[in-house]
C-alpha atoms as a PDB file:
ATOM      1  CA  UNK A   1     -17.231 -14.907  13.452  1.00  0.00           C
ATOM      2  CA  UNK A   2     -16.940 -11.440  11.933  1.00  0.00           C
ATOM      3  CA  UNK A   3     -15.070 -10.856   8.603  1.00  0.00           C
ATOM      4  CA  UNK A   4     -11.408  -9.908   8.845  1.00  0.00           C
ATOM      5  CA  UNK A   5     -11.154  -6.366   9.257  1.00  0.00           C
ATOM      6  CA  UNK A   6      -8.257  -4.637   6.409  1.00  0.00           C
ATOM      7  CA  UNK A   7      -4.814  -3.773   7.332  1.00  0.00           C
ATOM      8  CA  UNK A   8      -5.220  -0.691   6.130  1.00  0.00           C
ATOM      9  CA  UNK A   9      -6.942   0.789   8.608  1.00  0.00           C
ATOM     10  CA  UNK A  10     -10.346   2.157   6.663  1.00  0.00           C
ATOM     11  CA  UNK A  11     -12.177  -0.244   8.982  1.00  0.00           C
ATOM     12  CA  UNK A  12     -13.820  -2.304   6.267  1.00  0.00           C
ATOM     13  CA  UNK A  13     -13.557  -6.115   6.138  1.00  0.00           C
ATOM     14  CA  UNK A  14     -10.559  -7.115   4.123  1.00  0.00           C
ATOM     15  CA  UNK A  15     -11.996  -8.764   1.377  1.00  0.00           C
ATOM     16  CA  UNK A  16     -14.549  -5.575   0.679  1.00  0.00           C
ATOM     17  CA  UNK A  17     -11.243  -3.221   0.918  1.00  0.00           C
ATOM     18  CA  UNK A  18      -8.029  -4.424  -0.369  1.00  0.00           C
ATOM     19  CA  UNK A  19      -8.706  -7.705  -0.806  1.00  0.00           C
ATOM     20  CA  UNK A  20     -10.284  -6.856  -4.245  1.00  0.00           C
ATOM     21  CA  UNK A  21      -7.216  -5.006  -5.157  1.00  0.00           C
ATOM     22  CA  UNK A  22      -4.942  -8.145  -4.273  1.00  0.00           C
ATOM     23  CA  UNK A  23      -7.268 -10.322  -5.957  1.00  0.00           C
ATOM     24  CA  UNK A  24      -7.432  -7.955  -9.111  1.00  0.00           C
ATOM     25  CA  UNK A  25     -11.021  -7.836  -8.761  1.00  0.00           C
ATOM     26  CA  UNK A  26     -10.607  -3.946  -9.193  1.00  0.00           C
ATOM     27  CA  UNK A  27      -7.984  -1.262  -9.013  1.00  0.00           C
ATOM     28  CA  UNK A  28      -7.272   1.344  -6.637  1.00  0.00           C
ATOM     29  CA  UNK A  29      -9.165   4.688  -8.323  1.00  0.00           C
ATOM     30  CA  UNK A  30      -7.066   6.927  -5.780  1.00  0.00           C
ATOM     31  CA  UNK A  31      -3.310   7.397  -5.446  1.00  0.00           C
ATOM     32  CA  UNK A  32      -4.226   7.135  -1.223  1.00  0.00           C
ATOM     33  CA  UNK A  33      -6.124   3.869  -2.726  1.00  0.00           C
ATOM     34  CA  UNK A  34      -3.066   2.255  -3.587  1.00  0.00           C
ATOM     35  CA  UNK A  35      -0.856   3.250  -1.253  1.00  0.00           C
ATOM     36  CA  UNK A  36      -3.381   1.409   1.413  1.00  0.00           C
ATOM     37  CA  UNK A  37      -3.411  -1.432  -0.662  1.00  0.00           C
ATOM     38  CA  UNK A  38       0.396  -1.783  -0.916  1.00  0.00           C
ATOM     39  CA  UNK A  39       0.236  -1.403   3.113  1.00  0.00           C
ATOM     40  CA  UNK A  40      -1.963  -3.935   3.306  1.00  0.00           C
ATOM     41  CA  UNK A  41       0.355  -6.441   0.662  1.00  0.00           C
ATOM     42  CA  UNK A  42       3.195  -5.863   3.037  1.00  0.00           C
ATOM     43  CA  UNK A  43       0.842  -6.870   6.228  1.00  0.00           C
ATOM     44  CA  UNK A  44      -0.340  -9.782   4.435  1.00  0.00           C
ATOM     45  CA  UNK A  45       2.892 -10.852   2.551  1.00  0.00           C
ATOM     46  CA  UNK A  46       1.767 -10.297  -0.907  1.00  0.00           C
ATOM     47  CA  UNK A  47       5.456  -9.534  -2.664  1.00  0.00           C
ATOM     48  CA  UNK A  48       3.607 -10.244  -5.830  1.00  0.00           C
ATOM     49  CA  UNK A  49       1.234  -7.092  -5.677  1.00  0.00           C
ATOM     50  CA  UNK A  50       3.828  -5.219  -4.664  1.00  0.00           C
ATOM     51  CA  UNK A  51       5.619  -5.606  -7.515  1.00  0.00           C
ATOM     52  CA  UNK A  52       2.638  -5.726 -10.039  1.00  0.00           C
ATOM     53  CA  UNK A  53       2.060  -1.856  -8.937  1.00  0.00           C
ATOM     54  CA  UNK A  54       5.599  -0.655  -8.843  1.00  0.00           C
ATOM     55  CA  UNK A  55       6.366   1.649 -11.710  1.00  0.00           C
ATOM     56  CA  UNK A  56       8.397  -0.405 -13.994  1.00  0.00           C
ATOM     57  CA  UNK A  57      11.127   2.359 -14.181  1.00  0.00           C
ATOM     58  CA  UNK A  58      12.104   2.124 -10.130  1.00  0.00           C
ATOM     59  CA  UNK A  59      10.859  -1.577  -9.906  1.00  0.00           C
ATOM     60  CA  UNK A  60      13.270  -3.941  -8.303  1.00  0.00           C
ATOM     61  CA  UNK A  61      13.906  -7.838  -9.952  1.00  0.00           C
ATOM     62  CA  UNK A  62      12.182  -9.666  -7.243  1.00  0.00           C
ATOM     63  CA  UNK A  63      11.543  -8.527  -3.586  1.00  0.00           C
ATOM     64  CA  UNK A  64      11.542 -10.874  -0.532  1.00  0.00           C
ATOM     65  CA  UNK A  65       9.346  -9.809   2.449  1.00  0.00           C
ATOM     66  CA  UNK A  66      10.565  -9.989   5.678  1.00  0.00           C
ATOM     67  CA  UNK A  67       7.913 -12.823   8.234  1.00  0.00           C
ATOM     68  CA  UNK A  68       9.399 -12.170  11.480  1.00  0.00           C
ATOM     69  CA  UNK A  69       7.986  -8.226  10.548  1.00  0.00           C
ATOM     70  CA  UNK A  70       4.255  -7.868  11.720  1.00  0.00           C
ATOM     71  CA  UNK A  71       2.874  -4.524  10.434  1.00  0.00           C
ATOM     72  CA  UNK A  72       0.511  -2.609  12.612  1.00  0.00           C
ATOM     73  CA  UNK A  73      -0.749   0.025  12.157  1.00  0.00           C
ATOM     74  CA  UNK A  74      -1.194   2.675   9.442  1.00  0.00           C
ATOM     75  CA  UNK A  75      -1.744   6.950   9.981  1.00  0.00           C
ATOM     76  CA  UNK A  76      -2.357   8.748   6.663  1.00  0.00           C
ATOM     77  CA  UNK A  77      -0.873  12.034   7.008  1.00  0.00           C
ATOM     78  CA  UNK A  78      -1.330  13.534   4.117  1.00  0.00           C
ATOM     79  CA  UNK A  79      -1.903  13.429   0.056  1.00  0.00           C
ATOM     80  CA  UNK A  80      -1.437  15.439  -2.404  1.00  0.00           C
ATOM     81  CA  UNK A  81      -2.770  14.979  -6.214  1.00  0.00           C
ATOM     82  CA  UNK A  82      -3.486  11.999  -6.634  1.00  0.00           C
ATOM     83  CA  UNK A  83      -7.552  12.099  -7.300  1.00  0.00           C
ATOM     84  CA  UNK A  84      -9.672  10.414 -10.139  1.00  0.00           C
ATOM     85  CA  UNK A  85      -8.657  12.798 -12.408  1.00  0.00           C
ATOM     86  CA  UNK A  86      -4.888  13.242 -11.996  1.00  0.00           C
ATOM     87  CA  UNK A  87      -1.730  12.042 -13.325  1.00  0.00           C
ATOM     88  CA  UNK A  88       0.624  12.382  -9.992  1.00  0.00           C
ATOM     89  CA  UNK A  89       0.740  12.027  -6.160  1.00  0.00           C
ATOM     90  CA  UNK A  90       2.713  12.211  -2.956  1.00  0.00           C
ATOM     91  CA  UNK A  91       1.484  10.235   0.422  1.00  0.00           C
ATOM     92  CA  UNK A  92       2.800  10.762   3.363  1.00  0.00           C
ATOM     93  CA  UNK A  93       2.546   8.058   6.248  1.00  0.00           C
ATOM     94  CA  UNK A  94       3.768   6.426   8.710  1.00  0.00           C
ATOM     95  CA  UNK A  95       2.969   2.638   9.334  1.00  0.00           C
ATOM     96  CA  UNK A  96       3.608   0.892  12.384  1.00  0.00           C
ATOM     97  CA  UNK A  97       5.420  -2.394  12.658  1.00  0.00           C
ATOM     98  CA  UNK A  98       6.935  -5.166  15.877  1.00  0.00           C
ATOM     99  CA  UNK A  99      10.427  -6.886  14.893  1.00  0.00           C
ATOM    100  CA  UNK A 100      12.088  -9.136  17.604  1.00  0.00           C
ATOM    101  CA  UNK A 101       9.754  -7.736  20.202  1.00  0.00           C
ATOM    102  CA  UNK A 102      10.262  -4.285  19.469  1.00  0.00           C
ATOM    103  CA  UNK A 103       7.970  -1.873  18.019  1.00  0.00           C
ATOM    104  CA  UNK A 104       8.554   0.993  15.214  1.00  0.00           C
ATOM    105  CA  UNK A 105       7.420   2.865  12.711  1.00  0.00           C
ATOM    106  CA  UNK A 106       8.704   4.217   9.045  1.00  0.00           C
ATOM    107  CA  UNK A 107       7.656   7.368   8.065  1.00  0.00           C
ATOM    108  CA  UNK A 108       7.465   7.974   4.383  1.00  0.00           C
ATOM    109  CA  UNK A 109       6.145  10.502   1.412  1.00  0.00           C
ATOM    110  CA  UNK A 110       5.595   7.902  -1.763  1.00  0.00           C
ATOM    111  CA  UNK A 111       5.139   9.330  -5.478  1.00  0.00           C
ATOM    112  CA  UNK A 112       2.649   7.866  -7.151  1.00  0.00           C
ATOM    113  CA  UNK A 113       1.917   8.198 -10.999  1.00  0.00           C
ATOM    114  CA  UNK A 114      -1.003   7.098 -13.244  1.00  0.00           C
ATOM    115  CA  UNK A 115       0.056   5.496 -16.605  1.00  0.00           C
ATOM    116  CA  UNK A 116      -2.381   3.981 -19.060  1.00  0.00           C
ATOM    117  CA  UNK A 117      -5.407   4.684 -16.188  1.00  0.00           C
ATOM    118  CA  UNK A 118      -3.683   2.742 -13.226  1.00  0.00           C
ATOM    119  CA  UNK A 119      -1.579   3.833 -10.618  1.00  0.00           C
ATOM    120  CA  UNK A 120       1.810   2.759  -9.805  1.00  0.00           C
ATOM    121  CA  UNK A 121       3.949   3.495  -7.019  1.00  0.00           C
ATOM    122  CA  UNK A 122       7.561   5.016  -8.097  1.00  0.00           C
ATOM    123  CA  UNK A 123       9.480   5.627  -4.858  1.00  0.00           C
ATOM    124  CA  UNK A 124       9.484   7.442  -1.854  1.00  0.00           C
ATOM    125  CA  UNK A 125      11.785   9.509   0.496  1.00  0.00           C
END
């Protein structure tokens, strides 16, 4: 049986993508990085990394994840900053999702920023 393939659309097997990002085996080098792996939390329920890379300043108490919401799909549209050498980052998306039968999508352009050499995710219009 082949491996799972990632959520996150790069095409790799899960655990070789962001499956080493959920496990903390390593951390996403790219503001895009992260943003895929917090697509892929959301796709596999992990509320936990979700929170761990949310900038403490926009960071909610505790966040519940929604299981009747089955995410997708997810189109990269574009990224700015956000390299192995910079300190901010916008990326825009738009990830695909079926609740009650229905299908949709949410468009978004997240700011990232790197603190202390990781990433976080601050919030997104």
């Amino acid at each position: 049986m082949a491996p799972r393939r990632c959520p996150c659309g790069t095409g790799l097997p899960y655990a070789e993508c962001c499956g080493r990002l959920h496990d903390g085996t390593t951390a996403a080098g790219t503001a895009e990085q992260l943003m895929r792996s917090r697509y892929s939390a959301f796709a596999v329920g992990d509320a936990a990394y979700l929170l761990a890379t949310w900038h403490p300043a926009t960071r909610p108490a505790s966040l519940e994840l929604d299981p009747s919401v089955r995410w997708t799909g997810l189109d990269v549209i574009g990224v700015t900053g956000g390299g192995l050498l910079a300190r901010e980052a916008t990326v825009e998306f738009r990830a695909w999702y079926r609740h009650d039968g229905d299908t949709g999508s949410r468009h978004e352009v997240s700011r990232f920023v790197r603190e202390d050499g990781a990433w976080r995710y601050v919030d997104a219009v």
